[in-house]
C-alpha atoms as a PDB file:
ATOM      1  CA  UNK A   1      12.505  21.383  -5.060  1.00  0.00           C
ATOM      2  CA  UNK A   2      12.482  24.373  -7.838  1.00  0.00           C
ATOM      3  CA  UNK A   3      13.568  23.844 -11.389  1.00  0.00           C
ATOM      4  CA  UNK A   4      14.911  27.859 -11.163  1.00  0.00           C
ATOM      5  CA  UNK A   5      18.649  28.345 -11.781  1.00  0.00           C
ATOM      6  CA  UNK A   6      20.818  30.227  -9.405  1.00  0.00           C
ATOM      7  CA  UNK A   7      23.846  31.825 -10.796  1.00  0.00           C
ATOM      8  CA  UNK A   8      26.211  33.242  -8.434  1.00  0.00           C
ATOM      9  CA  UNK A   9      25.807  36.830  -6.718  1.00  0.00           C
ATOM     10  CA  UNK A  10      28.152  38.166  -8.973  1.00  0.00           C
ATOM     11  CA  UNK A  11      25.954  37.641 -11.979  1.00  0.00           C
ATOM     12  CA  UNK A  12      26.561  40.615 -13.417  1.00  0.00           C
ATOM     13  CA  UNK A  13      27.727  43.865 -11.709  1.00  0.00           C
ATOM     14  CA  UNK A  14      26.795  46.488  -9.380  1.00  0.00           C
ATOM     15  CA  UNK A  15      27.990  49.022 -11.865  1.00  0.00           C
ATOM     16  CA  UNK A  16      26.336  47.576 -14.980  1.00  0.00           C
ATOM     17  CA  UNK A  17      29.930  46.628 -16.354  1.00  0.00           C
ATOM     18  CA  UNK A  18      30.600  43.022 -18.191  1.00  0.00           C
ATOM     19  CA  UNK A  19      30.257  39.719 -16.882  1.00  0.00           C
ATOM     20  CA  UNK A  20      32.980  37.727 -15.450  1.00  0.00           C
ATOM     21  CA  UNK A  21      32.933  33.787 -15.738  1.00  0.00           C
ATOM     22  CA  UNK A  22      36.260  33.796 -13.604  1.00  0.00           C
ATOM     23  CA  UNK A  23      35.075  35.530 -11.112  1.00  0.00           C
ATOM     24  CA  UNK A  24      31.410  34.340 -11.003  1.00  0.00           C
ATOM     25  CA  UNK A  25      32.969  30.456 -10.844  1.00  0.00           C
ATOM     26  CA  UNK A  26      35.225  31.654  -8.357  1.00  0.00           C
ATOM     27  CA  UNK A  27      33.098  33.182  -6.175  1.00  0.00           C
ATOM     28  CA  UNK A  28      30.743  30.020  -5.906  1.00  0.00           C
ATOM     29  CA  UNK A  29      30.717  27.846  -2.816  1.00  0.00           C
ATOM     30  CA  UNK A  30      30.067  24.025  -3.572  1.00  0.00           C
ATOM     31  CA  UNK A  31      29.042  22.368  -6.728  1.00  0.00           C
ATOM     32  CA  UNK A  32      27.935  23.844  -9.863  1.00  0.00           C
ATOM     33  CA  UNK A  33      25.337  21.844 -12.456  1.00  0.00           C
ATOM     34  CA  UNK A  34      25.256  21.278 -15.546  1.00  0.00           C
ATOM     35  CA  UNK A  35      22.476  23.998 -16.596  1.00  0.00           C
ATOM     36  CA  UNK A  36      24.296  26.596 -14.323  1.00  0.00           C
ATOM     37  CA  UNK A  37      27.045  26.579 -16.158  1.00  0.00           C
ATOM     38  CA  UNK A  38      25.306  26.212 -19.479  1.00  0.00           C
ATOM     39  CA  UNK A  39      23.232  29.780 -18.493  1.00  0.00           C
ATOM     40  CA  UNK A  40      26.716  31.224 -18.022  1.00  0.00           C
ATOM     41  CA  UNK A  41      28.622  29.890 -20.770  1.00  0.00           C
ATOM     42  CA  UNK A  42      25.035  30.632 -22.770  1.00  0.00           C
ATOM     43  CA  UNK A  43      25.251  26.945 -24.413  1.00  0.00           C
ATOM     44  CA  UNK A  44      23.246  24.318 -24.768  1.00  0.00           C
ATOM     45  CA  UNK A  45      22.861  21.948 -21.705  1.00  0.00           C
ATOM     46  CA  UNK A  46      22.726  18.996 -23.851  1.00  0.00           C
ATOM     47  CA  UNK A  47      26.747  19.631 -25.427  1.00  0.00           C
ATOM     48  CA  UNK A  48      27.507  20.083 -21.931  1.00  0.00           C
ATOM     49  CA  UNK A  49      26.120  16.679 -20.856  1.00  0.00           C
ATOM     50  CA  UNK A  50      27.702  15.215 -23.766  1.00  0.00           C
ATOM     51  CA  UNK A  51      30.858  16.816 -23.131  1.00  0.00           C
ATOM     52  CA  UNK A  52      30.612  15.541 -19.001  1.00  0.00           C
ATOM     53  CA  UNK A  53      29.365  12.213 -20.703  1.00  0.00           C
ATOM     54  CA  UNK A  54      32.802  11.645 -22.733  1.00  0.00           C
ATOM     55  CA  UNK A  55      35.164  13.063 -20.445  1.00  0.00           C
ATOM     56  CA  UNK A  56      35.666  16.514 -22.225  1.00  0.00           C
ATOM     57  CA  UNK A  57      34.155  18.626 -19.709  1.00  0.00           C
ATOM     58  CA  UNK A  58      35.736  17.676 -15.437  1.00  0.00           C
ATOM     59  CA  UNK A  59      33.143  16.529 -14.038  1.00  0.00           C
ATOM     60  CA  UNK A  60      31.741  14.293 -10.923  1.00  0.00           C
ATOM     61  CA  UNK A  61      29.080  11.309 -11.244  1.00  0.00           C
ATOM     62  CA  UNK A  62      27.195  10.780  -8.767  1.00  0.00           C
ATOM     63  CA  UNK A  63      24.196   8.098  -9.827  1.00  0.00           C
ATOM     64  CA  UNK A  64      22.403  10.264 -12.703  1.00  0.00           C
ATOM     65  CA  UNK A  65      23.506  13.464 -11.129  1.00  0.00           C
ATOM     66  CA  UNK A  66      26.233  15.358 -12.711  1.00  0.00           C
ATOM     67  CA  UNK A  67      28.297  17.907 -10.334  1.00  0.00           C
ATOM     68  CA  UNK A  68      31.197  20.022 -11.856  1.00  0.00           C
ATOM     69  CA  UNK A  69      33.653  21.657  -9.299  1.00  0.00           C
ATOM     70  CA  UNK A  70      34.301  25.318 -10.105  1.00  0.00           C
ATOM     71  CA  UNK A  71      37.901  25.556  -9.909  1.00  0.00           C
ATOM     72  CA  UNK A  72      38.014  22.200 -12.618  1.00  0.00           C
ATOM     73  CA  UNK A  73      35.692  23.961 -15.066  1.00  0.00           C
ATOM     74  CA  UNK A  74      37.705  27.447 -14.311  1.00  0.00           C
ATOM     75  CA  UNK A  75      40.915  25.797 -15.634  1.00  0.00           C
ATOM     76  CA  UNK A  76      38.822  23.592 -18.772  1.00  0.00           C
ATOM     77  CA  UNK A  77      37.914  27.043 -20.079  1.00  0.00           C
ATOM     78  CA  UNK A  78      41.012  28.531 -19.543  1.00  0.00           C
ATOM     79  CA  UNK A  79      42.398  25.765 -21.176  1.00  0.00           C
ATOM     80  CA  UNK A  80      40.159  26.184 -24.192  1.00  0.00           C
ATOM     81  CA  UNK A  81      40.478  29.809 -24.804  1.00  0.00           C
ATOM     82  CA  UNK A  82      44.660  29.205 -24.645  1.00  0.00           C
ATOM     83  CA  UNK A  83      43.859  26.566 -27.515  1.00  0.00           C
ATOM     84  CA  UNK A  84      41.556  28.596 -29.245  1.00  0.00           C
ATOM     85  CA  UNK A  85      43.814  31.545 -29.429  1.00  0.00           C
ATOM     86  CA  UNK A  86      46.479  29.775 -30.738  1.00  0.00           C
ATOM     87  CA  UNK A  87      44.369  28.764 -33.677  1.00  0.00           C
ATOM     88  CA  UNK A  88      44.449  32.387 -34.659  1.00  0.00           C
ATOM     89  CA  UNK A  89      47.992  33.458 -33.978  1.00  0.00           C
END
């Protein structure tokens, strides 16, 4: 088994434009982990275990694996940013 991460296809784009989280998570076909997401989100993997570990961040427990669904960590961070941007209006 490989340590490597693999991000979705749509890492990126075909015409060198911007990332999309929304539509990389949405375009991804069973489970994400833990360090997938934190290459995407470009945080640390350890806040993100934290987060999972306290119930911040949706997540599944299987054993010591940790399993996020797409769709569940789609609607946490649009959650967040609808929080966030209230702070500022």
């Amino acid at each position: 088994m490989s340590n490597s991460i693999v991000l979705p296809q749509v890492w990126g784009s075909a015409d060198g434009g911007d990332f999309d989280i929304f539509d990389a998570l949405t375009a991804m076909e069973g489970c994400l982990t833990i360090p997938q997401l934190a290459a995407m989100l470009g945080v640390s993997k350890n806040g993100l275990y934290e987060m999972a570990k306290i119930g911040t961040l949706p997540s599944l427990h299987i054993g010591t694996s940790i399993r996020l669904n797409p769709r569940a960590v789609i609607k946490w961070l649009r959650d967040r940013t609808r929080a966030t941007s209230k702070q500022f209006h």
